[in-house]
C-alpha atoms as a PDB file:
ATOM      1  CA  UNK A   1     -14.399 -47.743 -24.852  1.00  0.00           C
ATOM      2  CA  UNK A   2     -18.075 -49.324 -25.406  1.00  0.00           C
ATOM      3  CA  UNK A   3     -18.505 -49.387 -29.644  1.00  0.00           C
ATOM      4  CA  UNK A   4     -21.689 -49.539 -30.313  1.00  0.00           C
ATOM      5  CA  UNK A   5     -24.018 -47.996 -33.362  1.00  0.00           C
ATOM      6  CA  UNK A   6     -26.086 -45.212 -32.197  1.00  0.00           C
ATOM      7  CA  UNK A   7     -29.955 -46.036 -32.351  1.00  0.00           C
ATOM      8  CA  UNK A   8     -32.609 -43.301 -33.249  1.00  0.00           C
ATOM      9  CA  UNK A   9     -31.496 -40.207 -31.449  1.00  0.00           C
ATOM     10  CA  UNK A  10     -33.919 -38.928 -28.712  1.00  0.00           C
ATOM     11  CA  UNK A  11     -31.657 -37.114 -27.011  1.00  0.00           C
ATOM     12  CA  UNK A  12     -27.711 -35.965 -28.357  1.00  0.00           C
ATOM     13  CA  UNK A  13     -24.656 -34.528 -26.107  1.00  0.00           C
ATOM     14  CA  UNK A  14     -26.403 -33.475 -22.762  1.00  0.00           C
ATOM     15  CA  UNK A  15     -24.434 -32.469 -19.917  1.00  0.00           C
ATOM     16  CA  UNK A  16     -25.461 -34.686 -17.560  1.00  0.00           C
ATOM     17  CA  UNK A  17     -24.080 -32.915 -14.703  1.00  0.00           C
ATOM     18  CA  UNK A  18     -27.017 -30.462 -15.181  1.00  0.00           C
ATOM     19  CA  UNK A  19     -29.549 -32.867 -15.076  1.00  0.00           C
ATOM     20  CA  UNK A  20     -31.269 -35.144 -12.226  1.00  0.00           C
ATOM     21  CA  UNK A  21     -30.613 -38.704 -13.714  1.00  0.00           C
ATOM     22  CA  UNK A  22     -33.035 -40.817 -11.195  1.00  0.00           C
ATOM     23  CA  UNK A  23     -35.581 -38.482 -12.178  1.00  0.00           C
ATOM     24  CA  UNK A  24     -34.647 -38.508 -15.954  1.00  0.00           C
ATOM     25  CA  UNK A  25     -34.609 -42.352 -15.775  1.00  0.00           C
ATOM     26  CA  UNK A  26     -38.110 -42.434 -13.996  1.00  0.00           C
ATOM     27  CA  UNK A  27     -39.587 -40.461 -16.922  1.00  0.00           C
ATOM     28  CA  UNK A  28     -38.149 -42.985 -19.265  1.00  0.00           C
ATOM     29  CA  UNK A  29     -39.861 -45.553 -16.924  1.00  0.00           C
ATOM     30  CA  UNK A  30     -43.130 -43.891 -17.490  1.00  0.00           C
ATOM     31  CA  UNK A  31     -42.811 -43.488 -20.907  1.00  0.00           C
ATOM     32  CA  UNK A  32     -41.799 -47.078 -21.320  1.00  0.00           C
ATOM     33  CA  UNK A  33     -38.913 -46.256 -22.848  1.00  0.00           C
ATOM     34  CA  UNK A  34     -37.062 -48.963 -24.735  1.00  0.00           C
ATOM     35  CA  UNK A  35     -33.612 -47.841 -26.067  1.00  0.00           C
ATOM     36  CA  UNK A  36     -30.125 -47.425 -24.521  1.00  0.00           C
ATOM     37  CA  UNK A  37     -28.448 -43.622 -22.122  1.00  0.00           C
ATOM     38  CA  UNK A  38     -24.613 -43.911 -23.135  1.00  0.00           C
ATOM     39  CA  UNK A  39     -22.408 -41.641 -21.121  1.00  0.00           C
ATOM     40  CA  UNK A  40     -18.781 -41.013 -21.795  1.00  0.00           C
ATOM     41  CA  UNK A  41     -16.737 -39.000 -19.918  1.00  0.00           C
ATOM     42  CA  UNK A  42     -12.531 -39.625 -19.523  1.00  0.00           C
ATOM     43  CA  UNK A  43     -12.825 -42.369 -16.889  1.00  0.00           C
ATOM     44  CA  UNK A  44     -14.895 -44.337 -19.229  1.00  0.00           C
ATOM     45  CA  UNK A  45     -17.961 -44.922 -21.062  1.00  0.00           C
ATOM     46  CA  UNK A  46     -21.438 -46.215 -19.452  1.00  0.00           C
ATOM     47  CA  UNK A  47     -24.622 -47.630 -21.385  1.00  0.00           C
ATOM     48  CA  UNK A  48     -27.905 -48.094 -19.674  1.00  0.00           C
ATOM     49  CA  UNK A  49     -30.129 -50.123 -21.523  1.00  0.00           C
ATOM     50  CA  UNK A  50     -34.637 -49.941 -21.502  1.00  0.00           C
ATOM     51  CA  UNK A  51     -36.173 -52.304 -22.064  1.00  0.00           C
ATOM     52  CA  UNK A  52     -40.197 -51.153 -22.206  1.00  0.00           C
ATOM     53  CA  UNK A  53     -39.790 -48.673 -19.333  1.00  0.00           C
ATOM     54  CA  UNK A  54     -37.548 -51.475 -17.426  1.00  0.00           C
ATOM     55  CA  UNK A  55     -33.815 -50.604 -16.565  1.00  0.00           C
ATOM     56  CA  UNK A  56     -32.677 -54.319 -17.451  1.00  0.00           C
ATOM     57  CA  UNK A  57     -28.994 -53.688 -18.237  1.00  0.00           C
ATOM     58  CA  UNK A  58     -26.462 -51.254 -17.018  1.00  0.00           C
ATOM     59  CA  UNK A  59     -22.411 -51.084 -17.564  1.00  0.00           C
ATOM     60  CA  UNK A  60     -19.470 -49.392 -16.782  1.00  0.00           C
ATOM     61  CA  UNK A  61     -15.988 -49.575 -18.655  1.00  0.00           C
ATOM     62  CA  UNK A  62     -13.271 -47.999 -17.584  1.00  0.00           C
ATOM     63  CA  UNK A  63     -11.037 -46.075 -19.798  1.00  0.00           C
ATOM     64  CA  UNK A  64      -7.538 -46.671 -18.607  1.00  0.00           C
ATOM     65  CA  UNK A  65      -8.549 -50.194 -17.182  1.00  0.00           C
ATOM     66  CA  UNK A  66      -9.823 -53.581 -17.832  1.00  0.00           C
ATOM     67  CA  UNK A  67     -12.287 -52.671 -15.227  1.00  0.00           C
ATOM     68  CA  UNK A  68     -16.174 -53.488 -16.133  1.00  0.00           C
ATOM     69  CA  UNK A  69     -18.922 -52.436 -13.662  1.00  0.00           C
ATOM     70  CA  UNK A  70     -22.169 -53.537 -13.597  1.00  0.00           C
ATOM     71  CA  UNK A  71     -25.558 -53.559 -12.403  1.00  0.00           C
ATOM     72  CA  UNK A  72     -25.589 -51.066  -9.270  1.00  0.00           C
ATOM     73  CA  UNK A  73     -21.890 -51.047  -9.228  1.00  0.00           C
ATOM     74  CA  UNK A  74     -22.165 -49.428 -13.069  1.00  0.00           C
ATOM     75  CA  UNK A  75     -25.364 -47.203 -12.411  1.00  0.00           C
ATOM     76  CA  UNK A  76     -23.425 -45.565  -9.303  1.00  0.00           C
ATOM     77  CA  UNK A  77     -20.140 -44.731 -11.387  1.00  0.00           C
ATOM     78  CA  UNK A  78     -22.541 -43.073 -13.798  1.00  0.00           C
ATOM     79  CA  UNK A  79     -23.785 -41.212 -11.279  1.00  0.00           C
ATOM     80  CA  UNK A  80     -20.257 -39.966 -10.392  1.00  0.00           C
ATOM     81  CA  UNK A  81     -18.677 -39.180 -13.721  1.00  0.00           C
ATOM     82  CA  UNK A  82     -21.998 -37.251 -14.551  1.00  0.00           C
ATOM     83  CA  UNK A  83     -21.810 -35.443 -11.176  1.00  0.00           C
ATOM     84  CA  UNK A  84     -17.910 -34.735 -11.701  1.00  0.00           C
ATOM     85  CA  UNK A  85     -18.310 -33.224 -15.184  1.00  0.00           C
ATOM     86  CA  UNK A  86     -16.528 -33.637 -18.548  1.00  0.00           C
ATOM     87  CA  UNK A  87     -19.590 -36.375 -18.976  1.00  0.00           C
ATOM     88  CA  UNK A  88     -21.494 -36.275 -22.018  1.00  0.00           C
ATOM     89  CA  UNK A  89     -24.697 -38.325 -22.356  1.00  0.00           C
ATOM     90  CA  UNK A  90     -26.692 -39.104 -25.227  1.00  0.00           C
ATOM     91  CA  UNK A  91     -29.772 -41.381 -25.805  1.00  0.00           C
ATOM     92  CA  UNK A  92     -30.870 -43.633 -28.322  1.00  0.00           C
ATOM     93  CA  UNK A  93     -33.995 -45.397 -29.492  1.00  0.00           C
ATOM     94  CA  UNK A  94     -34.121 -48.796 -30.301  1.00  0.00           C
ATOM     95  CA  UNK A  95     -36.785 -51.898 -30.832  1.00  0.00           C
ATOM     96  CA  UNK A  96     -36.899 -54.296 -27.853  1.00  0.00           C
ATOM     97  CA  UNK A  97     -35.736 -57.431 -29.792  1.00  0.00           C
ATOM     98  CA  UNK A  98     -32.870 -54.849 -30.499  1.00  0.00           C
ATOM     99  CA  UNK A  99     -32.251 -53.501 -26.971  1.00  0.00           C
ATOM    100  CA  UNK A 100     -32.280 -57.359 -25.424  1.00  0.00           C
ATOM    101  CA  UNK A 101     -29.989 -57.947 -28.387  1.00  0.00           C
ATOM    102  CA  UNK A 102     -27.557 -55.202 -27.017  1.00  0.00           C
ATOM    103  CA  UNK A 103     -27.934 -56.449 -23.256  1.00  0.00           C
ATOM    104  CA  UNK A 104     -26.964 -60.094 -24.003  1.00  0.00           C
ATOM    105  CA  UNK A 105     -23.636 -58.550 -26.283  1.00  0.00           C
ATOM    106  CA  UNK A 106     -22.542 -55.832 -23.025  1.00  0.00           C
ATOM    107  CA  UNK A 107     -22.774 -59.083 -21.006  1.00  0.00           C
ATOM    108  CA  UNK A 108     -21.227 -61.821 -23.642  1.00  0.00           C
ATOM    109  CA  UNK A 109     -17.465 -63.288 -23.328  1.00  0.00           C
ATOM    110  CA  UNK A 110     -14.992 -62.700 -25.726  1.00  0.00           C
ATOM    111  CA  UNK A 111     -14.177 -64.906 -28.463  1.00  0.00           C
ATOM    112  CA  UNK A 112     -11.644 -63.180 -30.779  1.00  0.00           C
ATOM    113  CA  UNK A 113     -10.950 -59.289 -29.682  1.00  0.00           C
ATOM    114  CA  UNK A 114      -9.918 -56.121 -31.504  1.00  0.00           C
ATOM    115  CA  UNK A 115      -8.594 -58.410 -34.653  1.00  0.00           C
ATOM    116  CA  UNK A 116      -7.229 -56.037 -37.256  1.00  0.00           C
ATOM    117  CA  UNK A 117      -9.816 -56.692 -40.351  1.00  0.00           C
ATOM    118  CA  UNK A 118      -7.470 -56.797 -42.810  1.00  0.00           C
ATOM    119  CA  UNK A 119      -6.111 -59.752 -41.323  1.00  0.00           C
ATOM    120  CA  UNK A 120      -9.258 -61.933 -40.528  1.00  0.00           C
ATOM    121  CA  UNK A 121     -10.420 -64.626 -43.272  1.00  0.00           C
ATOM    122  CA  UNK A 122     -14.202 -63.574 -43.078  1.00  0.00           C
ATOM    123  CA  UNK A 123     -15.937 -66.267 -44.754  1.00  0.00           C
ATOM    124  CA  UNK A 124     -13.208 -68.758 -42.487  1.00  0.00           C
ATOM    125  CA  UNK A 125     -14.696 -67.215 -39.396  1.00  0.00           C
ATOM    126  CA  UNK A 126     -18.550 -67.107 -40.684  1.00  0.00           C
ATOM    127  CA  UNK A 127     -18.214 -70.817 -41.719  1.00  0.00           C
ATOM    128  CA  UNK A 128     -16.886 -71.372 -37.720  1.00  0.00           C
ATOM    129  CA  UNK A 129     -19.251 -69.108 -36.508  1.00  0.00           C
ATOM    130  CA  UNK A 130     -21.837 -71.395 -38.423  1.00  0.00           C
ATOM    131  CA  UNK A 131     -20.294 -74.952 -37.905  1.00  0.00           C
ATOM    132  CA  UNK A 132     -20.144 -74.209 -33.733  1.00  0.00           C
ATOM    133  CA  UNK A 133     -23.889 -73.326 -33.624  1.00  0.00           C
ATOM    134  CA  UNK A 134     -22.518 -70.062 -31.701  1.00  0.00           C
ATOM    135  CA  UNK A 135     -25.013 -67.934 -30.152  1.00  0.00           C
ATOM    136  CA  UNK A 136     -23.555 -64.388 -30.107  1.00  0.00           C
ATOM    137  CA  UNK A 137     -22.124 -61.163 -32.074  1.00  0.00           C
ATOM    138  CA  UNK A 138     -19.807 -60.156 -34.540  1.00  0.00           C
ATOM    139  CA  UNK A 139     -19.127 -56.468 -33.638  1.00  0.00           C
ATOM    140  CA  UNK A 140     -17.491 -54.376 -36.972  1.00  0.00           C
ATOM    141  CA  UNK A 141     -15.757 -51.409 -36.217  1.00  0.00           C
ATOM    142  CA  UNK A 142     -14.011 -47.862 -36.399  1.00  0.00           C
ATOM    143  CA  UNK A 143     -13.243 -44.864 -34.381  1.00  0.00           C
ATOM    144  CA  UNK A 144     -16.368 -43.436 -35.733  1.00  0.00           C
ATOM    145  CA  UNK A 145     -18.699 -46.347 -36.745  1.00  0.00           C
ATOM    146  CA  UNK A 146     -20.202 -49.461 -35.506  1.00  0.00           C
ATOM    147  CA  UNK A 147     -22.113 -52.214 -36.993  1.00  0.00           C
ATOM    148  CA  UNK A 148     -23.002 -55.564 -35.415  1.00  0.00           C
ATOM    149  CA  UNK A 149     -24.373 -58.840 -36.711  1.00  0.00           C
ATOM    150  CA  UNK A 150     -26.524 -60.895 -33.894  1.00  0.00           C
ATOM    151  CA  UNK A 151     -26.269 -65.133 -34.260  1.00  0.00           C
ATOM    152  CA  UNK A 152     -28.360 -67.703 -32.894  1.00  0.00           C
ATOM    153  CA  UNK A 153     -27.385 -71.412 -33.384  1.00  0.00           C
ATOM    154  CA  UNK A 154     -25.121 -70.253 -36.102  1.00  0.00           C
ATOM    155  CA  UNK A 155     -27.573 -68.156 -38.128  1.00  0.00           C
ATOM    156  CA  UNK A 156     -27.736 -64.731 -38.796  1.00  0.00           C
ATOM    157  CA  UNK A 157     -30.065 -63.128 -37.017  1.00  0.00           C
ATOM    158  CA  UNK A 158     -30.067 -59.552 -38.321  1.00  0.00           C
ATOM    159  CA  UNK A 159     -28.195 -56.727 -38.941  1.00  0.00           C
ATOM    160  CA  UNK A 160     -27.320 -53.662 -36.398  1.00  0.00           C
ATOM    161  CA  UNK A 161     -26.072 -50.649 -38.055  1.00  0.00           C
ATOM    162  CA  UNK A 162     -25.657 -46.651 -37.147  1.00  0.00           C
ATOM    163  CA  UNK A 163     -29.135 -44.840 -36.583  1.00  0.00           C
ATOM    164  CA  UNK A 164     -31.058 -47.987 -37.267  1.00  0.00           C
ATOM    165  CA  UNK A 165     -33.621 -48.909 -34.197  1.00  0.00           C
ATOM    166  CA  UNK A 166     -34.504 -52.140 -35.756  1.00  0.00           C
ATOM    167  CA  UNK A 167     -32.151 -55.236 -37.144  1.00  0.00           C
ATOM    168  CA  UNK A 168     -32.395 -55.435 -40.864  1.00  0.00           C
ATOM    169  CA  UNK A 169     -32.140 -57.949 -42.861  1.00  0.00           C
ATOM    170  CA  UNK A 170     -29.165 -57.920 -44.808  1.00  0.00           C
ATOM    171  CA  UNK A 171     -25.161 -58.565 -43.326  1.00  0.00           C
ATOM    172  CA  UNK A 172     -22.616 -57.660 -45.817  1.00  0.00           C
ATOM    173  CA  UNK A 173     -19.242 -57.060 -43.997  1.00  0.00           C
ATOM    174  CA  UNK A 174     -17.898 -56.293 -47.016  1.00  0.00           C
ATOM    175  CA  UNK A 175     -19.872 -52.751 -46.727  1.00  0.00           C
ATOM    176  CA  UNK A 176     -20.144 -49.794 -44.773  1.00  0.00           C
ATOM    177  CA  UNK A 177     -18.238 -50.189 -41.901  1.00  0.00           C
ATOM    178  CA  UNK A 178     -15.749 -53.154 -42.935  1.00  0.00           C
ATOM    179  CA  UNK A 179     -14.221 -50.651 -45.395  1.00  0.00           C
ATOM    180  CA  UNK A 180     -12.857 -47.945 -43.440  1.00  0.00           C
ATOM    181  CA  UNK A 181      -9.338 -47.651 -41.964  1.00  0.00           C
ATOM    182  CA  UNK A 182      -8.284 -49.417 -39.344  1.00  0.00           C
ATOM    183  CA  UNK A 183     -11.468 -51.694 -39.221  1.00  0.00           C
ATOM    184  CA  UNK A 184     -11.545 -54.093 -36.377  1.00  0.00           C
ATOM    185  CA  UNK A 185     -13.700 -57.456 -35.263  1.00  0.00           C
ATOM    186  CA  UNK A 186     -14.720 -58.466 -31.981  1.00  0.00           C
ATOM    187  CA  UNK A 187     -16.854 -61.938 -32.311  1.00  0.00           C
ATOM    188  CA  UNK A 188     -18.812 -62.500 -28.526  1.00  0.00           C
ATOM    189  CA  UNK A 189     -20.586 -65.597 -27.051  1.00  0.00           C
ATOM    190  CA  UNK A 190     -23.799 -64.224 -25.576  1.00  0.00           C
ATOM    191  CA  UNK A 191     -25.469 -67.197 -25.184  1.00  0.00           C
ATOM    192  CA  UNK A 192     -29.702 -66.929 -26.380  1.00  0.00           C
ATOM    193  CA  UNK A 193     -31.480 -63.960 -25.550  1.00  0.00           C
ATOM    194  CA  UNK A 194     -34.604 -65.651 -24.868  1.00  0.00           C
ATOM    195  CA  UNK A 195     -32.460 -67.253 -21.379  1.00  0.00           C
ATOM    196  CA  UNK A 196     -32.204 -63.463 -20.150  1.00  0.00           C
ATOM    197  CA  UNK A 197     -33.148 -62.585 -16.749  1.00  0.00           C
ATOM    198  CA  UNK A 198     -34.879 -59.662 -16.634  1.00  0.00           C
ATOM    199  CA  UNK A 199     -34.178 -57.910 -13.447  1.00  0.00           C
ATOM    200  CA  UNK A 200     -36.141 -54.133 -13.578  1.00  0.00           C
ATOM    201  CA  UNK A 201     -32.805 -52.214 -11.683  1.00  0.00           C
ATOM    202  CA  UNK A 202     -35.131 -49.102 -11.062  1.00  0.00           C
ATOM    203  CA  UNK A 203     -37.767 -51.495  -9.570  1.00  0.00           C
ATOM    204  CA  UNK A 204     -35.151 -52.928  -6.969  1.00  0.00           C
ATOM    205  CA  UNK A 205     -33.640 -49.917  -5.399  1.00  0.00           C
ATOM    206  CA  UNK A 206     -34.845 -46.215  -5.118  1.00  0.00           C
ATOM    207  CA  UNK A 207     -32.075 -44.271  -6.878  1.00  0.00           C
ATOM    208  CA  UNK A 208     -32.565 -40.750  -5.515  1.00  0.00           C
ATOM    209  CA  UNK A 209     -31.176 -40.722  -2.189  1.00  0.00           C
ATOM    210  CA  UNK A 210     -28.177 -42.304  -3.652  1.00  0.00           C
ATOM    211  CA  UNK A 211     -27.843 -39.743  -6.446  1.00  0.00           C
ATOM    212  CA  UNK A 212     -28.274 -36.989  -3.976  1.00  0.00           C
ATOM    213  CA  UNK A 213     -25.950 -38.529  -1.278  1.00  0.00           C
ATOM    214  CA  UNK A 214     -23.501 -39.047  -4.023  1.00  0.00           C
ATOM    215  CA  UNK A 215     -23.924 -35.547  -5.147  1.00  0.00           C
ATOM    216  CA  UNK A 216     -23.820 -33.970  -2.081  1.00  0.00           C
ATOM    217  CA  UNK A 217     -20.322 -35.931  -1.048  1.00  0.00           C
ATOM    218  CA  UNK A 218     -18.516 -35.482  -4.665  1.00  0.00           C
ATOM    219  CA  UNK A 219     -19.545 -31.692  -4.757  1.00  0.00           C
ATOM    220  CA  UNK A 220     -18.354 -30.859  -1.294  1.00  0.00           C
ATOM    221  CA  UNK A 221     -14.909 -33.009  -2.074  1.00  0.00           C
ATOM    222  CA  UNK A 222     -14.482 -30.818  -5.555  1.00  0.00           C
ATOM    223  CA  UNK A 223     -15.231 -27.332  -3.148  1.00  0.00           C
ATOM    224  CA  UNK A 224     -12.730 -28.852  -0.858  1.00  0.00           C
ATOM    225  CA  UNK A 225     -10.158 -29.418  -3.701  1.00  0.00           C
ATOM    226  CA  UNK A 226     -11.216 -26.026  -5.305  1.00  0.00           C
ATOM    227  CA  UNK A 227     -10.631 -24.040  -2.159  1.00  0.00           C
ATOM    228  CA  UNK A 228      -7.130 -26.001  -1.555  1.00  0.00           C
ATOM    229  CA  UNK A 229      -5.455 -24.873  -5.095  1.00  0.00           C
ATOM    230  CA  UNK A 230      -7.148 -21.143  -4.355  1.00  0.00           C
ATOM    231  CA  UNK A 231      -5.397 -21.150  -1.066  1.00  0.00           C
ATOM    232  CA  UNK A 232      -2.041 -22.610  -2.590  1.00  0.00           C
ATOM    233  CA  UNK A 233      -2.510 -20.282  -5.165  1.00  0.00           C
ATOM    234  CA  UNK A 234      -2.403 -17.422  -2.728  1.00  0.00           C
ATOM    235  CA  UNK A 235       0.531 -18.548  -0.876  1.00  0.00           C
ATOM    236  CA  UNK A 236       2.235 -18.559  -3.915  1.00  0.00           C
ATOM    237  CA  UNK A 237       1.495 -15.013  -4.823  1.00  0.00           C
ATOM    238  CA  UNK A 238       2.366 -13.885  -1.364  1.00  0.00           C
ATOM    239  CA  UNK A 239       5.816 -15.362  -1.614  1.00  0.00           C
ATOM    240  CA  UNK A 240       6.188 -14.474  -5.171  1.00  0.00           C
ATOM    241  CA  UNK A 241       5.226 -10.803  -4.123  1.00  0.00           C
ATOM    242  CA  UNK A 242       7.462 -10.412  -0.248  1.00  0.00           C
ATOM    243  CA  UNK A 243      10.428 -11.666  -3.064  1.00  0.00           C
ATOM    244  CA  UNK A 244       9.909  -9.243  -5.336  1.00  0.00           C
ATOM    245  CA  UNK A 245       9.433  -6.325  -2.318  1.00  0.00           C
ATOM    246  CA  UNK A 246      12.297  -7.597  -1.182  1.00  0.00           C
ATOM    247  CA  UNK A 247      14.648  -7.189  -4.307  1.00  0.00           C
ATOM    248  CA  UNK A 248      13.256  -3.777  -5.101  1.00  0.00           C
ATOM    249  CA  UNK A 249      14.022  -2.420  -1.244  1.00  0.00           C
ATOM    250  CA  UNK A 250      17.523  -3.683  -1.188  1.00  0.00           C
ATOM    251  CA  UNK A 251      18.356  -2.397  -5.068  1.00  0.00           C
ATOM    252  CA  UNK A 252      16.536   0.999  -4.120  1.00  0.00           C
ATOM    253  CA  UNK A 253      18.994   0.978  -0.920  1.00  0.00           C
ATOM    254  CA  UNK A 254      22.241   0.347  -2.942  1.00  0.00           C
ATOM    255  CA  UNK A 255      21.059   3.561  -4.816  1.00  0.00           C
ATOM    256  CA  UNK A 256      19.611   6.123  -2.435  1.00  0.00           C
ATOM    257  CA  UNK A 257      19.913   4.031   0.850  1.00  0.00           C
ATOM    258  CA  UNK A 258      16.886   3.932   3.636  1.00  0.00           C
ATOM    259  CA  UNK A 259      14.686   6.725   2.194  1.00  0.00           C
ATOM    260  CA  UNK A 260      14.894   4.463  -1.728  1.00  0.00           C
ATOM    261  CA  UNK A 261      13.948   1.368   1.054  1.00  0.00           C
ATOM    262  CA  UNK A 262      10.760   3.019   2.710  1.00  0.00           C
ATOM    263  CA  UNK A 263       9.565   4.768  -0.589  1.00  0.00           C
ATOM    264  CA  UNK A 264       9.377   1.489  -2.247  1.00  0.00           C
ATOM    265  CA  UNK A 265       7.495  -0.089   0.896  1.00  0.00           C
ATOM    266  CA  UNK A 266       5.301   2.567   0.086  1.00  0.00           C
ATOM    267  CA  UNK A 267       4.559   2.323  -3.475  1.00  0.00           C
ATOM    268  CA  UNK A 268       4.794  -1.387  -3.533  1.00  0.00           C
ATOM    269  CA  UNK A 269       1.578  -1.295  -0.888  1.00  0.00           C
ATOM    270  CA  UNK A 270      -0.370  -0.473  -4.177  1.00  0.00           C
ATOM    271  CA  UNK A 271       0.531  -3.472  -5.942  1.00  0.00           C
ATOM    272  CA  UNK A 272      -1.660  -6.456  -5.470  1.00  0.00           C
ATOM    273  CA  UNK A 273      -0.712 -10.112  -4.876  1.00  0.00           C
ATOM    274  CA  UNK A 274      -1.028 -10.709  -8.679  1.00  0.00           C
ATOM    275  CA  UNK A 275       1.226  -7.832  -9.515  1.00  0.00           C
ATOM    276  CA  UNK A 276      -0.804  -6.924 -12.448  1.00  0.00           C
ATOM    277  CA  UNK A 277       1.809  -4.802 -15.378  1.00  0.00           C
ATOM    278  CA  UNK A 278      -0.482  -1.922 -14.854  1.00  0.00           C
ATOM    279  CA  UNK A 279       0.374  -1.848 -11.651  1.00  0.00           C
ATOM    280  CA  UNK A 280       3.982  -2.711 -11.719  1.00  0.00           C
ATOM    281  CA  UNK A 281       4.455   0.317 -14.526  1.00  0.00           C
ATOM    282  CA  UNK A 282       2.847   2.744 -12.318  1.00  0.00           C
ATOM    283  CA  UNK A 283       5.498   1.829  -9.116  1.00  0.00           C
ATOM    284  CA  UNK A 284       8.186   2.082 -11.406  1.00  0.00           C
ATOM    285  CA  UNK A 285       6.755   5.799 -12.251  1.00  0.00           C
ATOM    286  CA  UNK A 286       6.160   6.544  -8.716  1.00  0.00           C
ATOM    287  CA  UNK A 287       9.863   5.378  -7.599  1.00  0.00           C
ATOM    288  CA  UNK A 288      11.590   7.328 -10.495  1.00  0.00           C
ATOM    289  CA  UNK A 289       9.845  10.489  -9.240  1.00  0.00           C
ATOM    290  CA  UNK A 290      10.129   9.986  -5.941  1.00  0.00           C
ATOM    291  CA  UNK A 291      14.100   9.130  -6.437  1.00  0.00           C
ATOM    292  CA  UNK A 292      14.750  12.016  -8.292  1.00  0.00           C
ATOM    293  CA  UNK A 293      14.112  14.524  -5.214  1.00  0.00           C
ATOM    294  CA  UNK A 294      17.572  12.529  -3.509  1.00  0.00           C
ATOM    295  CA  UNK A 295      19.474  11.412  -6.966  1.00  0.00           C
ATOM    296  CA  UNK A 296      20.623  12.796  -9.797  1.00  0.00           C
ATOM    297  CA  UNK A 297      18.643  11.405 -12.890  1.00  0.00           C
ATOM    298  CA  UNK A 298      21.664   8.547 -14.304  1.00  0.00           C
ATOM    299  CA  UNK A 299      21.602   7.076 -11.137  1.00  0.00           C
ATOM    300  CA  UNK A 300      18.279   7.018 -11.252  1.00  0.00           C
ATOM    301  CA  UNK A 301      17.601   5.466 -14.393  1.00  0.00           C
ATOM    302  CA  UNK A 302      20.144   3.255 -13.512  1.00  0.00           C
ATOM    303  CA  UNK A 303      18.240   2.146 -10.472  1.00  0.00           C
ATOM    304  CA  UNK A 304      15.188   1.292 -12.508  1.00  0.00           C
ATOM    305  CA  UNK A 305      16.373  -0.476 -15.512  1.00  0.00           C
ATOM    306  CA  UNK A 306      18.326  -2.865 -12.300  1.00  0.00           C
ATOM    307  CA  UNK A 307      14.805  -3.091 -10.540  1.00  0.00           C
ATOM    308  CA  UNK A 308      13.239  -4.059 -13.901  1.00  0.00           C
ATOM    309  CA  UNK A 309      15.997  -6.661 -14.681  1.00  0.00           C
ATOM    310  CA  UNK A 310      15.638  -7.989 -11.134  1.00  0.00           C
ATOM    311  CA  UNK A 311      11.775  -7.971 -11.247  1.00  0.00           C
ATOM    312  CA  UNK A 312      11.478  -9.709 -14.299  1.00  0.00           C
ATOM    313  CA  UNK A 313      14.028 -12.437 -13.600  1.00  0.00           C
END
């Protein structure tokens, strides 16, 4: 999982399956956009990151992995977890000192990684942090909540917490975040943001006719799959229902012998594959009336409470 605060909201828990992305990202283009797109669906969690209408950052992490995509590699798993489903998308606003701030961190190196809070010496690691000139992040964290403080040469930069767009100015760990359960700290190198190079990802490639290839490929795979459990499905039923016609012909025959056998051929005919208990009841009605024309009513009763046992089992 990405943690990262959430920016200004623009846009909150779309289905991006239901939406064109390349053409969603091209408006954001044209409205030079500057903010981050963070997906998460159960194969892992995306961010896309604007940088005045420029797609300059873009990353993939994989839930169940240590596997990070990026660049194209990252924008084309989007694509696929939002074409798949179970994706949800949402979109923040952010300043562009902010948003460079962000791309830099998704693309630092790890210094220390999910330390338990309780157990860090803060001021020990801010006096380090200080003393090594480090250019980079301290990331604070829950489940729920993320705050992040930015470093260059040592100094604090500014402050990064939820449903801000801009850093502020103070950095108290000791707040806010820091205090809830199970608080971690990552601390990343990032190097200076001012080194970045800016590559515009929608300017290099035309996204479209991948979207749309993908899309085309990944829905006709899911019909595939769909239309393989329907037909396994079926064959189950079949079997499930020449079984139970089978039981109920030779139990009717141990009672009132071939006509009990073709009787139930023929009221069985009127149940369905899925055997439905509406249907089932009304066989058992039409065999006890039927039977009663050849068998006295004991043995008949007899022979339905057996075919009910049987059935059911």
């Amino acid at each position: 999982m990405i943690f990262l605060p959430r920016g200004i909201p623009v846009r909150q828990n779309v289905n991006p399956a239901r939406i064109n992305i390349p053409e969603a990202m091209e408006k954001l283009r044209v409205g030079i956009f500057t903010g981050y797109l963070r997906f998460d669906a159960p194969q892992g969690s995306g961010i896309i990151i604007f940088e005045r209408g420029k797609l300059v950052s873009a990353l993939f992490a994989a839930a169940e992995s240590d596997q990070r995509l990026i660049a194209y590699d990252a924008i084309s798993k989007v694509f696929e977890v939002s074409i798949v489903g179970n994706a949800v998308l949402n979109i923040y606003r952010l300043s562009p000192e902010l948003a460079m701030g962000l791309h830099a961190l998704l693309h630092g190196s790890y210094v220390y990684k999910e330390q338990d809070l309780k157990l860090i010496n803060i001021q020990g690691l801010l006096d380090k942090i200080k003393e090594e000139s480090l250019d980079g992040c301290l990331r604070v964290y829950s489940n729920d909540q993320t705050a992040l403080i930015f470093y260059e040469n040592g100094n604090a930069l500014g402050f990064f917490h939820e449903g801000a767009a801009d850093l502020q100015d103070t950095a108290d760990l000791s707040k806010s975040v820091a205090r809830l359960p199970g608080a971690k700290l990552d601390l990343l190198e990032t190097g200076s943001v001012a080194d970045l190079v800016l590559a515009d990802l929608l300017a290099s490639a035309d996204l479209g006719p991948i979207w749309q290839r993908m899309r085309k490929d990944l829905l006709h795979d899911r019909s595939q799959r769909e239309e393989a459990v329907i037909r396994s499905r079926e064959e189950e039923l079949e079997h499930r229902h020449k079984q139970a016609l089978t039981s109920l012909k030779t139990i009717a025959g141990n009672y009132i012998g071939k006509f009990g056998v073709s009787q139930v051929e023929k009221a069985f005919s009127r149940v369905s594959l899925e055997m439905r208990k509406d249907q089932v009841d009304g066989f058992y009605l039409a065999m006890e009336n039927l039977a009663t024309m050849v068998a006295k009513p004991k043995k008949v009763t007899k022979m339905i409470k057996e075919m009910k046992k049987q059935f059911n089992g």
